[in-house]
C-alpha atoms as a PDB file:
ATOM      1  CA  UNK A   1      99.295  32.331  95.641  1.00  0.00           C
ATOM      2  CA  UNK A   2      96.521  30.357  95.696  1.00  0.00           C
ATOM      3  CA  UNK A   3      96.070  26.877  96.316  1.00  0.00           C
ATOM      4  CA  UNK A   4      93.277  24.753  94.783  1.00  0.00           C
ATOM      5  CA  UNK A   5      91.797  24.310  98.776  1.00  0.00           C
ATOM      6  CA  UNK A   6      91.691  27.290  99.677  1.00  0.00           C
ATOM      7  CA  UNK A   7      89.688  27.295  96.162  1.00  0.00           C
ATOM      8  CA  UNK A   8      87.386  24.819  96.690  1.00  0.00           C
ATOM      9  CA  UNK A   9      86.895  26.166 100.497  1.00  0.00           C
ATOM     10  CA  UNK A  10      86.407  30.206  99.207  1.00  0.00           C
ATOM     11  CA  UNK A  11      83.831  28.151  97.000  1.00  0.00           C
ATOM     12  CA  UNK A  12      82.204  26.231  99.760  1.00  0.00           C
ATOM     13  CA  UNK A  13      81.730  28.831 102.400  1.00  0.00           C
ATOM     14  CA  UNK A  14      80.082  31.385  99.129  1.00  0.00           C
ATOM     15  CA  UNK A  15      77.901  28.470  98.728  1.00  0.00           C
ATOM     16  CA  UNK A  16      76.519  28.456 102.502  1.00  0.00           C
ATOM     17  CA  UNK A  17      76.535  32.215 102.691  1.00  0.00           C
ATOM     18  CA  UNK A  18      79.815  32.579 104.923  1.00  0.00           C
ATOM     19  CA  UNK A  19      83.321  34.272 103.981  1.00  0.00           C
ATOM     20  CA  UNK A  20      86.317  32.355 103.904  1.00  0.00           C
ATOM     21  CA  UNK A  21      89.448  34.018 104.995  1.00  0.00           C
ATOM     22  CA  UNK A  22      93.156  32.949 104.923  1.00  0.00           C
ATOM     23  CA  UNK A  23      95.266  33.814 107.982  1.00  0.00           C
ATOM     24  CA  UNK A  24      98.935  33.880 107.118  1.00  0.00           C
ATOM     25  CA  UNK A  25     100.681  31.055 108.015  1.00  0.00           C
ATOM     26  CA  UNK A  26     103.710  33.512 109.408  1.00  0.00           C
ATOM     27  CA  UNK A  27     101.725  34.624 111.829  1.00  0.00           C
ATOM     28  CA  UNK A  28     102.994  33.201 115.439  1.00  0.00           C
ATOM     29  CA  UNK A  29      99.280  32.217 117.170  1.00  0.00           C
ATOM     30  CA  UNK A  30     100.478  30.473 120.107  1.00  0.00           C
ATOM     31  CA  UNK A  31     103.416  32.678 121.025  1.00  0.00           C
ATOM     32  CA  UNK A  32     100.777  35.956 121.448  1.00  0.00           C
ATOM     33  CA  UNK A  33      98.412  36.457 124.389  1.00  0.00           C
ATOM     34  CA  UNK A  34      94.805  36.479 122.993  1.00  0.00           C
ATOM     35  CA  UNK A  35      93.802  38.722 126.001  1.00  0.00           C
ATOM     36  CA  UNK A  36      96.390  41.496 125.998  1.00  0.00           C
ATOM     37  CA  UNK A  37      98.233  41.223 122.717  1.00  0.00           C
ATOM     38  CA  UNK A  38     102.025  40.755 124.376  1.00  0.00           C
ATOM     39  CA  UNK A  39     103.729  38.284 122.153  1.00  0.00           C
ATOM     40  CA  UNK A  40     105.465  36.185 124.910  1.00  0.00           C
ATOM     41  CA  UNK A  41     107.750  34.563 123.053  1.00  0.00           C
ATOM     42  CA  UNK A  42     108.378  30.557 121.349  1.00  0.00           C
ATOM     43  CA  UNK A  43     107.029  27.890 123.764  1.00  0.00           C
ATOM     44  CA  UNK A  44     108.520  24.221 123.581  1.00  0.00           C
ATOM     45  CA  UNK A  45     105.498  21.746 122.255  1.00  0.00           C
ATOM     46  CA  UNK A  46     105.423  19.991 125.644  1.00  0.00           C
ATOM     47  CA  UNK A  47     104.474  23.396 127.794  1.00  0.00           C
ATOM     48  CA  UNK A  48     100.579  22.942 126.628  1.00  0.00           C
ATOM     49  CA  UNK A  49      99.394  25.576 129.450  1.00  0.00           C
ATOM     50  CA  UNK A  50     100.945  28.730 130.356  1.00  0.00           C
ATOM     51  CA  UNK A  51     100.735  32.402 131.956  1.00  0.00           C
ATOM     52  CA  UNK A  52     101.389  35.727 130.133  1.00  0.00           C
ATOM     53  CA  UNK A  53     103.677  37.792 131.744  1.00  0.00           C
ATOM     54  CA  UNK A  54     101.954  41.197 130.730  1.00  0.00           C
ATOM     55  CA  UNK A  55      98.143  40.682 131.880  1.00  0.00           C
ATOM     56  CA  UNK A  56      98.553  37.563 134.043  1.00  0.00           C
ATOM     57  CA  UNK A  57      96.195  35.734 132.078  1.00  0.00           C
ATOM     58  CA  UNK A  58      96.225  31.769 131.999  1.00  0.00           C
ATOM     59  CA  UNK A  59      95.804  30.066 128.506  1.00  0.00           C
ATOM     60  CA  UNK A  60      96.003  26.509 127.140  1.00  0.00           C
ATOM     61  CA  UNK A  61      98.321  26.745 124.342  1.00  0.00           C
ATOM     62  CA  UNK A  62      95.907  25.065 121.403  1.00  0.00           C
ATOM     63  CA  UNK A  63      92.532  27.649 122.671  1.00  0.00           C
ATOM     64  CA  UNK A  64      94.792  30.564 122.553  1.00  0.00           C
ATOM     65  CA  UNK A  65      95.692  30.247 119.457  1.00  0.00           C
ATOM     66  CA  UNK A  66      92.357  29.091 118.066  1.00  0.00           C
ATOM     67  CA  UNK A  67      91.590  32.759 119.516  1.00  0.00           C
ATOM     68  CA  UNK A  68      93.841  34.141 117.780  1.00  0.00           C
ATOM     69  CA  UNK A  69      93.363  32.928 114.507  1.00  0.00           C
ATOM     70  CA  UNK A  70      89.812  34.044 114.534  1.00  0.00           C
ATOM     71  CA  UNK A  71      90.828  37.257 116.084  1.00  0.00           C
ATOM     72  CA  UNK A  72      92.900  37.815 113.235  1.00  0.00           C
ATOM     73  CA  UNK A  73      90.335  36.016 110.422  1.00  0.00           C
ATOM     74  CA  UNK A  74      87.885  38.211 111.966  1.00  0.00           C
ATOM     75  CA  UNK A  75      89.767  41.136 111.780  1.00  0.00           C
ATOM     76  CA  UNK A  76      90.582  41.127 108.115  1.00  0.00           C
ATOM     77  CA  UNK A  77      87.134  40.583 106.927  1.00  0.00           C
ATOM     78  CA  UNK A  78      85.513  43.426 105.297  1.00  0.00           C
ATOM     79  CA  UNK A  79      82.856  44.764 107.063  1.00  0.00           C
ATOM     80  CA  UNK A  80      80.399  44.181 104.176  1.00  0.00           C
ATOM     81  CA  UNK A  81      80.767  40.523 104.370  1.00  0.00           C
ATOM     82  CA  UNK A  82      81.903  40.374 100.838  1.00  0.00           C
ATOM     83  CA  UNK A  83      85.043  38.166  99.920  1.00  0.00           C
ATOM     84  CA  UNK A  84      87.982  40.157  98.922  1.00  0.00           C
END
């Protein structure tokens, strides 16, 4: 469904020539490693850096998952640019 933001956003990036794309809010950002792809499992709010256990790589908890949003915005674009 919907919602009348996500309107008015799809609207607003159209206007400026970009796509707008909705990541599902189900999807667990901070819990997956944006290097390797391991999903590491829930983190308590206070543990703001940490190391994956597959690839070794160190992430701040807020960057990673700002990586993996777009990762995943990114991936679900069309490759036209158009909005779907």
């Amino acid at each position: 469904m919907v919602n009348a933001r996500q309107t008015e956003d799809g609207y607003k990036a159209a206007e400026h020539g970009r796509v707008f794309v909705k990541v599902d809010r189900s999807f667990l950002s901070p819990q997956v490693c944006s290097a390797c792809g391991f999903r590491d499992g829930p983190k308590p709010l206070h543990v703001r850096a940490w190391m994956c256990q597959n690839c070794g790589s160190e992430h701040d908890r807020d960057h990673n998952a700002a990586r993996n949003v777009l990762s995943k915005g990114v991936g679900s674009s069309p490759p036209d640019g158009r909005r779907r």
